[in-house]
Protein backbone atom coordinates (compact mmCIF):
# COMPACT_ATOMS: atom_id res chain seq x y z
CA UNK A 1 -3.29 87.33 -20.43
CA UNK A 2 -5.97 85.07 -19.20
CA UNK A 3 -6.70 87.29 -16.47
CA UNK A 4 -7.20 90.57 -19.12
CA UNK A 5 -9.55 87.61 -20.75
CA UNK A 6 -12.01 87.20 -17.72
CA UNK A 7 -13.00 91.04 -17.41
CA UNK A 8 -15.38 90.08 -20.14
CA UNK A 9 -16.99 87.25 -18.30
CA UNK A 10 -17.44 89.77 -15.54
CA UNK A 11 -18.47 92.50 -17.96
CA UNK A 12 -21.36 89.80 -18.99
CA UNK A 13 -22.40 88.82 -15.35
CA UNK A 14 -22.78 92.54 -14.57
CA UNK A 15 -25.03 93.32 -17.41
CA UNK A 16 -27.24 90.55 -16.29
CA UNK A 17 -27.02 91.70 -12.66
CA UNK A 18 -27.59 95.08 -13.91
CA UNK A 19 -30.78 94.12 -16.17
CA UNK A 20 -32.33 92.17 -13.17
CA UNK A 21 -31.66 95.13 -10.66
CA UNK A 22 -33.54 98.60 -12.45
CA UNK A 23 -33.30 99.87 -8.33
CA UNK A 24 -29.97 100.47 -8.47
CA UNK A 25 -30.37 103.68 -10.57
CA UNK A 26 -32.69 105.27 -7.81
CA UNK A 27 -30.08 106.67 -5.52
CA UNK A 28 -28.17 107.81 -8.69
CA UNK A 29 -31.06 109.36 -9.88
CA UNK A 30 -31.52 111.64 -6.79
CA UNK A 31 -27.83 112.57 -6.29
CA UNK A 32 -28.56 113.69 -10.36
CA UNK A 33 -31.81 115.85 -8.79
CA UNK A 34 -29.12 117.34 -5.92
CA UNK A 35 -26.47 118.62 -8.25
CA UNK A 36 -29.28 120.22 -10.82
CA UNK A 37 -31.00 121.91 -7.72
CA UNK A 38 -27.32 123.25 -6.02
CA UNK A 39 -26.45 124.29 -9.97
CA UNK A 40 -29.20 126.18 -10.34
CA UNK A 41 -28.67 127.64 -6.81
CA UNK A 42 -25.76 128.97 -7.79
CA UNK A 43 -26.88 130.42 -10.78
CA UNK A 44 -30.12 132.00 -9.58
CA UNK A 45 -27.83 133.27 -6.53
CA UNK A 46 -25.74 135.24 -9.66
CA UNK A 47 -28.64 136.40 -11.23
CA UNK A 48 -29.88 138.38 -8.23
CA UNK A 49 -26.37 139.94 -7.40
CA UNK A 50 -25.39 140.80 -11.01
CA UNK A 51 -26.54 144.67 -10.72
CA UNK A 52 -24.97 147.94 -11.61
CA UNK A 53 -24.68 148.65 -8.35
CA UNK A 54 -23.07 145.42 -7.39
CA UNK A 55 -19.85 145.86 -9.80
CA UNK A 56 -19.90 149.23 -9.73
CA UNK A 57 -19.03 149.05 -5.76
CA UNK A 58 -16.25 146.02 -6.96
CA UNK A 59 -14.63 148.06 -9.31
CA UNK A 60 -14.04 151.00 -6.78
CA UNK A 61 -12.82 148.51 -4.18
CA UNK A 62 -9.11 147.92 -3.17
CA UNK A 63 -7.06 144.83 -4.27
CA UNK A 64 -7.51 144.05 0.27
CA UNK A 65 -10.94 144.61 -0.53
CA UNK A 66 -11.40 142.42 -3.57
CA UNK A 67 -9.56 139.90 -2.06
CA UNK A 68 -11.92 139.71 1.26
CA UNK A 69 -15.16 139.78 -0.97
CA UNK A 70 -13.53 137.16 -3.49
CA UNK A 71 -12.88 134.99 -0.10
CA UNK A 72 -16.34 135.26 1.22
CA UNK A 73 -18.07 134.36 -1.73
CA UNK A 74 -15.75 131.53 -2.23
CA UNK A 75 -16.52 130.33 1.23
CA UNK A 76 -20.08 129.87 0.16
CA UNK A 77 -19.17 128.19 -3.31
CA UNK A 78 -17.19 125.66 -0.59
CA UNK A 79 -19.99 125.16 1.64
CA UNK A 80 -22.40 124.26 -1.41
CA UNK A 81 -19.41 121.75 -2.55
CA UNK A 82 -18.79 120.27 0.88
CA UNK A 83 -22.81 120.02 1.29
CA UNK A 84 -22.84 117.74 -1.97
CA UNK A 85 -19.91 115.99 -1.78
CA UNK A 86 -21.82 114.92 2.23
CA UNK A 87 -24.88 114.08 -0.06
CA UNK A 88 -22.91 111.93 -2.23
CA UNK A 89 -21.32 109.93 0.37
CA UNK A 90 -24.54 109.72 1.86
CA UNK A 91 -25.58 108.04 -1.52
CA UNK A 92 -22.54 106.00 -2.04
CA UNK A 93 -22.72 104.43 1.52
CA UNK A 94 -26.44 102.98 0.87
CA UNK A 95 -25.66 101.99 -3.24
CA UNK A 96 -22.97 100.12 -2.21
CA UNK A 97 -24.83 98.01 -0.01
CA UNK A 98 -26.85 97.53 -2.87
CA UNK A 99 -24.47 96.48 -5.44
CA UNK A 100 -23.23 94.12 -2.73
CA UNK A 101 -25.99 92.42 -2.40
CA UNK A 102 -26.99 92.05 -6.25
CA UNK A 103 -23.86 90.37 -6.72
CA UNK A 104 -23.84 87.77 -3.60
CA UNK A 105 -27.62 86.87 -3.70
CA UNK A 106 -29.01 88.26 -7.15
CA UNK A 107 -31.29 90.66 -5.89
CA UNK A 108 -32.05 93.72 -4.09
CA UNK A 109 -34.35 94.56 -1.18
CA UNK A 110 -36.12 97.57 -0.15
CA UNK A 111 -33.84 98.34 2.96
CA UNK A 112 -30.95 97.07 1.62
CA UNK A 113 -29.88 101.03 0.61
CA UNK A 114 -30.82 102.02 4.20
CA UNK A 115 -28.87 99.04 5.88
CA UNK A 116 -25.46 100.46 4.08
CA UNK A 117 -26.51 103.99 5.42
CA UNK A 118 -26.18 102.74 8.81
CA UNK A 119 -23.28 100.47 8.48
CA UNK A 120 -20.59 102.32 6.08
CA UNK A 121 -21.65 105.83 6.29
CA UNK A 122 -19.18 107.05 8.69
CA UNK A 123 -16.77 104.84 7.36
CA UNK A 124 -16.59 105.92 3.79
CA UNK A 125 -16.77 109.49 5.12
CA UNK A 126 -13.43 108.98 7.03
CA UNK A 127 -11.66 106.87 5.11
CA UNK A 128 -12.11 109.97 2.31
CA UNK A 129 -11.03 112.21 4.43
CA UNK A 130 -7.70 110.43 5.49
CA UNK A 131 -6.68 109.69 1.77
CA UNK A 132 -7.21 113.81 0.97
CA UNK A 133 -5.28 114.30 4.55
CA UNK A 134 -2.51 111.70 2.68
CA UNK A 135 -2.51 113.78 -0.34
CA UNK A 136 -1.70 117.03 1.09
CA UNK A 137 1.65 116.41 2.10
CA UNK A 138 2.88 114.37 -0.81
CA UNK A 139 1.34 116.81 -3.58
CA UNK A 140 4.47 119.03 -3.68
CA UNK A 141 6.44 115.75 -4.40
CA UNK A 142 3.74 114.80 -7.06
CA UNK A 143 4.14 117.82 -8.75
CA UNK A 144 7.64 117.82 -8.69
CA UNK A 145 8.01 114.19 -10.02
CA UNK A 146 5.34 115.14 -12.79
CA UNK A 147 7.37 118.17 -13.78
CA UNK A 148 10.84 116.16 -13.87
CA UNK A 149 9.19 113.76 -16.02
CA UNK A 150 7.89 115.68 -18.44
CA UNK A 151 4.13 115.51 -16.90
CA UNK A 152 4.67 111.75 -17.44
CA UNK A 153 4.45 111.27 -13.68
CA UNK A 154 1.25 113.24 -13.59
CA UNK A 155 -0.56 110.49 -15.72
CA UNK A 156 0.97 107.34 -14.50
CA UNK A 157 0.88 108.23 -10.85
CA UNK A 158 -2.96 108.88 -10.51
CA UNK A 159 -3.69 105.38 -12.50
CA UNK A 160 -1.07 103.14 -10.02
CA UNK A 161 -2.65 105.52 -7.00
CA UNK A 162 -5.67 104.67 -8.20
CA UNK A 163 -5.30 101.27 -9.17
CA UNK A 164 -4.35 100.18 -5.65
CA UNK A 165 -6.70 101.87 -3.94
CA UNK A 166 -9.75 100.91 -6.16
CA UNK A 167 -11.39 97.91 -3.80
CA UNK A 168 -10.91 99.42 -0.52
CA UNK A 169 -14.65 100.70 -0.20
CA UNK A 170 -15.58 97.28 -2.37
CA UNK A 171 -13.63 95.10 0.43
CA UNK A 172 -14.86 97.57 3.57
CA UNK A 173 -18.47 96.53 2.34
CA UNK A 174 -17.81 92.87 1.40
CA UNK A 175 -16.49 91.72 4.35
CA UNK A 176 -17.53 94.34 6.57
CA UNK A 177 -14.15 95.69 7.82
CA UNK A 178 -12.69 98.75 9.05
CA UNK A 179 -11.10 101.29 6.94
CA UNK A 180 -7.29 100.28 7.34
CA UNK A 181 -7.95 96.08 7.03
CA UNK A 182 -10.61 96.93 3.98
CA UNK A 183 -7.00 99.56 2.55
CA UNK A 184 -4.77 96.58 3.50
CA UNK A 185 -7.16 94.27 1.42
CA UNK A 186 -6.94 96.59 -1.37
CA UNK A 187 -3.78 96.86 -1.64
CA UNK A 188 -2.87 93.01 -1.60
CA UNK A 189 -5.78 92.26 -4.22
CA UNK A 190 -4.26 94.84 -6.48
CA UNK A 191 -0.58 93.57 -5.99
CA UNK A 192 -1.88 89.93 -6.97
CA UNK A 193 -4.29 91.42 -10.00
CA UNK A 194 -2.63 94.38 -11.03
CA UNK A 195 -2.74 94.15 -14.86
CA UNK A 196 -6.33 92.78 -15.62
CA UNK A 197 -7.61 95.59 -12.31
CA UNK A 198 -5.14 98.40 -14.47
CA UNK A 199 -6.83 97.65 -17.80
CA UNK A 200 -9.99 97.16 -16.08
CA UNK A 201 -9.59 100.97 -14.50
CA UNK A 202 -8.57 102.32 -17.60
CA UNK A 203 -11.69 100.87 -19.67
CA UNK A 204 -13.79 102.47 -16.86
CA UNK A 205 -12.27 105.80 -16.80
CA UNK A 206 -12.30 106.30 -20.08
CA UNK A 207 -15.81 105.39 -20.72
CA UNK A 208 -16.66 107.66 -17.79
CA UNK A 209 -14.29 110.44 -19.72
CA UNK A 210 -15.83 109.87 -23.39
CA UNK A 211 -19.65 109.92 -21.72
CA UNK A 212 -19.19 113.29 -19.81
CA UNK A 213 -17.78 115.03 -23.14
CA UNK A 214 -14.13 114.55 -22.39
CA UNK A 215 -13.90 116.98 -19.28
CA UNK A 216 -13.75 120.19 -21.48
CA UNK A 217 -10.09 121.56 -21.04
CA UNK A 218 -9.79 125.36 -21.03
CA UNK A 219 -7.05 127.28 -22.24
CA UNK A 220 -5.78 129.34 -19.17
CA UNK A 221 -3.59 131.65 -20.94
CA UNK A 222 -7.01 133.08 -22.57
CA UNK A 223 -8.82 133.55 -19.72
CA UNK A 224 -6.11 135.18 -18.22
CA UNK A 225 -6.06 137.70 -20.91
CA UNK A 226 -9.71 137.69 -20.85
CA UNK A 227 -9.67 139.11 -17.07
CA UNK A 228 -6.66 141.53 -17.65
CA UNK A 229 -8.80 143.20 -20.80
CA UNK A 230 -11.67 143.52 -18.44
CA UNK A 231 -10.04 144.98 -16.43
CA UNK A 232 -8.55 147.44 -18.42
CA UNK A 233 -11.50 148.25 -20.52
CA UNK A 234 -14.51 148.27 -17.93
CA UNK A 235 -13.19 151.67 -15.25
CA UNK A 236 -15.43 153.33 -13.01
CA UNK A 237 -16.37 155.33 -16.01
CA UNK A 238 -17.69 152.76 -18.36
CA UNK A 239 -20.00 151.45 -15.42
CA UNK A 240 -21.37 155.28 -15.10
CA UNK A 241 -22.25 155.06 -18.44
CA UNK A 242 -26.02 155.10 -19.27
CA UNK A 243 -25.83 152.26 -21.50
CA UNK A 244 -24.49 149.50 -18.65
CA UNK A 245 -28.28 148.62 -17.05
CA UNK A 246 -29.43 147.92 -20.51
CA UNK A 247 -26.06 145.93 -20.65
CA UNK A 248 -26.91 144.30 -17.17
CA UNK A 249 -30.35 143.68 -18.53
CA UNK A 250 -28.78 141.55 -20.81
CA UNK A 251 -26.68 139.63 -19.10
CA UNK A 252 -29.49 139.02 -16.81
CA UNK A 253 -31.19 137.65 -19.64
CA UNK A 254 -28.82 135.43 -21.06
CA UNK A 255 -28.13 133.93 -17.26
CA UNK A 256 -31.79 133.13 -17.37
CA UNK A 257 -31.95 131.55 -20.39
CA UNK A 258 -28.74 129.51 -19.92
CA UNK A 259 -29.92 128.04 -16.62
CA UNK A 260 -32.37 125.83 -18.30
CA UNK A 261 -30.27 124.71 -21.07
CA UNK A 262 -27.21 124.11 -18.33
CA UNK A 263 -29.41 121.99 -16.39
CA UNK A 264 -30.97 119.63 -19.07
CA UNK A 265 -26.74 118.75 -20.50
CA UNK A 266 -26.43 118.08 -16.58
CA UNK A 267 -29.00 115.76 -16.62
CA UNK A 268 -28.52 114.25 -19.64
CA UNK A 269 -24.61 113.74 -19.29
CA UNK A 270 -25.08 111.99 -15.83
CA UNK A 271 -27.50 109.82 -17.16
CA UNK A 272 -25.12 108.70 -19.27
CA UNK A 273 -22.30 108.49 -17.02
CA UNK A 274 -24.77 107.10 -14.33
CA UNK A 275 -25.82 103.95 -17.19
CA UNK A 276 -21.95 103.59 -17.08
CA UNK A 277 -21.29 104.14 -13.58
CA UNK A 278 -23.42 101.64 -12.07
CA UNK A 279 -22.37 98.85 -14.79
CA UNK A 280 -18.55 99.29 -14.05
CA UNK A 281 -19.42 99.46 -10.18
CA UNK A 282 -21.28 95.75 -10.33
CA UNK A 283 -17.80 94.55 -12.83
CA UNK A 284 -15.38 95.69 -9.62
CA UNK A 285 -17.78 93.90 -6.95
CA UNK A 286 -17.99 90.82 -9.64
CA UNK A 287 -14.22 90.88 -9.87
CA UNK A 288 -13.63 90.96 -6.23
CA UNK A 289 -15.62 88.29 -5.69
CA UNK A 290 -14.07 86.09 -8.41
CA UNK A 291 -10.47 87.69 -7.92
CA UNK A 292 -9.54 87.00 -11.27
CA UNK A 293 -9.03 82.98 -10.28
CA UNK A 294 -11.91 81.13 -12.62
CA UNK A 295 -8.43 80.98 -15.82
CA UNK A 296 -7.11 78.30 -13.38
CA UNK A 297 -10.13 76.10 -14.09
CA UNK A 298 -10.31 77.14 -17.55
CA UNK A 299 -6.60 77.03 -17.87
CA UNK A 300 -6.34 73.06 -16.64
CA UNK A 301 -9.62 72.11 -19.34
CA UNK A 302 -7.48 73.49 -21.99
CA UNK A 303 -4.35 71.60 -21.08
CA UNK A 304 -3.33 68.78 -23.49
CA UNK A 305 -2.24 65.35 -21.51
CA UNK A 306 0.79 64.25 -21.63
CA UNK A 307 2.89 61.23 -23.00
CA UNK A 308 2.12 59.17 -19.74
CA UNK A 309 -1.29 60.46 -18.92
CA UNK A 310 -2.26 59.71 -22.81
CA UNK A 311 -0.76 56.40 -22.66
CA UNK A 312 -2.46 55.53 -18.92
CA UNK A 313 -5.77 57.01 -20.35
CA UNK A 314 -4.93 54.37 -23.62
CA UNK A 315 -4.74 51.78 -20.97
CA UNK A 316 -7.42 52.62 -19.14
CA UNK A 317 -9.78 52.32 -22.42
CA UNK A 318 -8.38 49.01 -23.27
CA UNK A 319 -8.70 47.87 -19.70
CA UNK A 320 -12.72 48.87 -19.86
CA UNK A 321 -12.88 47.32 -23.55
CA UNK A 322 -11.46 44.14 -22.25
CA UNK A 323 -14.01 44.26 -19.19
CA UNK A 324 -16.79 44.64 -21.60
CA UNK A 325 -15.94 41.99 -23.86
CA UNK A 326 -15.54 39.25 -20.75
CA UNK A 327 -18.88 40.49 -19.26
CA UNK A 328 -20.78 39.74 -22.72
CA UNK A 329 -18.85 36.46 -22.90
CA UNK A 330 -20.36 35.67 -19.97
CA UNK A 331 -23.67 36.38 -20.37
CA UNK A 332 -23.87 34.35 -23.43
CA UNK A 333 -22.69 31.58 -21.29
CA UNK A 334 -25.15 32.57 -18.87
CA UNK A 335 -28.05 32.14 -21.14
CA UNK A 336 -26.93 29.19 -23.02
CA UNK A 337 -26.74 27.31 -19.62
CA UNK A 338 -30.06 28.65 -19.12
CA UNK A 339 -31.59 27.16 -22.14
CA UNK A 340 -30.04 23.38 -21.79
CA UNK A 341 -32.19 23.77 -18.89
């Protein structure tokens, strides 16, 4: 319990580490710019393909056909998500530095962001890759487990995964490790601090959760319907149909005007998330660094004595009482001697 009690004394030293350090929200700031620009990428891509032309030649393809077009396009949705998630580690590698160095010497530096480019760049890159490589082969189990358990398993699993593997990159960067002593580190830290790091995890995520709008779930059963009465109701026939450029014309218009509006709730929701981000980043490095051990100090000041210390400490005052009282005695004596003289 004393543990849960200190994530608010780190809470408070990261808001004052956070107030004295405005450069931290640079980086985040530009991965914000990247994901607006590859968003509306995408979406300008879309509005120059939509086309009567364009899903009239879909609709007359072949399931083969669909298939191979749905596969290319989805190979360059994966090269825009593999070209950001790159950025982001790119971003990570340098902020870290920079939240390490807020917290050990209360201040940040100009090269400080470049420094952790050059030192944990590759690092974080393949220690990511090796926990997705981990994932693969255990999903089937996961999903099993989570099935077996009523979806229980699919909740708990995620926060203990996540739990123990939450100061690996925090540890790699501390103490400038490799990527299996800085997992190794993580795990052992968690193991000794797993209830205050859980609750700690849980606070984050679910600030993180409530500031990006909760994740929007979708019902899948709709959109499944959705597709199969598209299907059915737009044949070859309804896209001959004079009416469907004015009905492209449209959509076109809508795309444009949703663009904008799409990319200001980006930028506003990662702002928020970013405020929040940041602040829980700096509570994990303060925690690290403390490891949840300043309740043994506060612990032993809030310890009553006992019996024998109270009556030793009882004895101890009389002893100095006694000692006072003989050394005023004796300066009396002192100065009465010294006026007979």
């Amino acid at each position: 319990m004393n543990k849960i009690v200190l994530i608010f004394d780190y809470f408070k030293e990261a808001f004052h580490t956070n107030k004295k350090n405005k450069s931290l929200y640079k980086p985040q700031i530009a991965l914000i710019a990247v994901r607006v620009f590859l968003m509306l990428l995408v979406g300008i891509g879309v509005y120059r393909w939509i086309g009567v032309g364009n899903i009239t030649s879909i609709s007359a393809m072949r399931s083969e056909q669909i298939l191979g077009f749905m596969f290319s396009q989805g190979f360059k949705l994966l090269a825009i998500m593999l070209v950001y998630a790159l950025i982001s580690v790119i971003i990570e590698s340098g902020l870290l530095n920079m939240y390490k160095k807020a917290v050990t010497q209360g201040y940040t530096e100009s090269g400080d962001f470049k420094e952790g480019l050059s030192k944990y760049f590759l690092k974080l890159l393949l220690g990511e890759v090796l926990i997705i490589l981990c994932y693969i082969p255990i999903l089937p189990f996961y999903l099993l487990l989570g099935i077996v358990t009523l979806t229980v398993g699919l909740t708990v699993i995620p926060i203990v995964i996540g739990v123990f593997l939450t100061m690996w990159k925090i540890s790699l960067v501390m103490n400038d490790t490799g990527i299996f002593a800085a997992a190794k580190d993580s795990f052992g830290f968690a193991k000794r601090n797993f209830i205050p790091l859980a609750v700690l995890q849980i606070i984050h995520w679910a600030f993180i959760h409530a500031a990006s709008g909760g994740g929007g779930s979708s019902n899948i059963s709709n959109v499944n319907n959705f597709n199969n009465d598209f299907n059915q109701g737009f044949s070859n026939d309804f896209f001959a149909t004079p009416g469907m450029e004015e009905m492209i014309r449209i959509i076109k218009i809508v795309i444009a005007i949703l663009l904008p509006i799409i990319s200001i709730a980006i930028i506003a929701g990662s702002i928020i998330v970013m405020i929040f981000e940041v602040f829980f980043s700096l509570t994990l490095f303060v925690a690290y660094k403390n490891d949840f051990k300043v309740e043994e100090k506060q612990i032993a000041l809030l310890e009553e004595p006992t019996e024998v210390e109270a009556l030793e400490n009882h004895e101890a005052v009389e002893a100095n009482v006694t000692e006072a009282v003989d050394n005023q005695s004796d300066e009396e004596e002192t100065s009465d001697k010294e006026v007979e003289q």
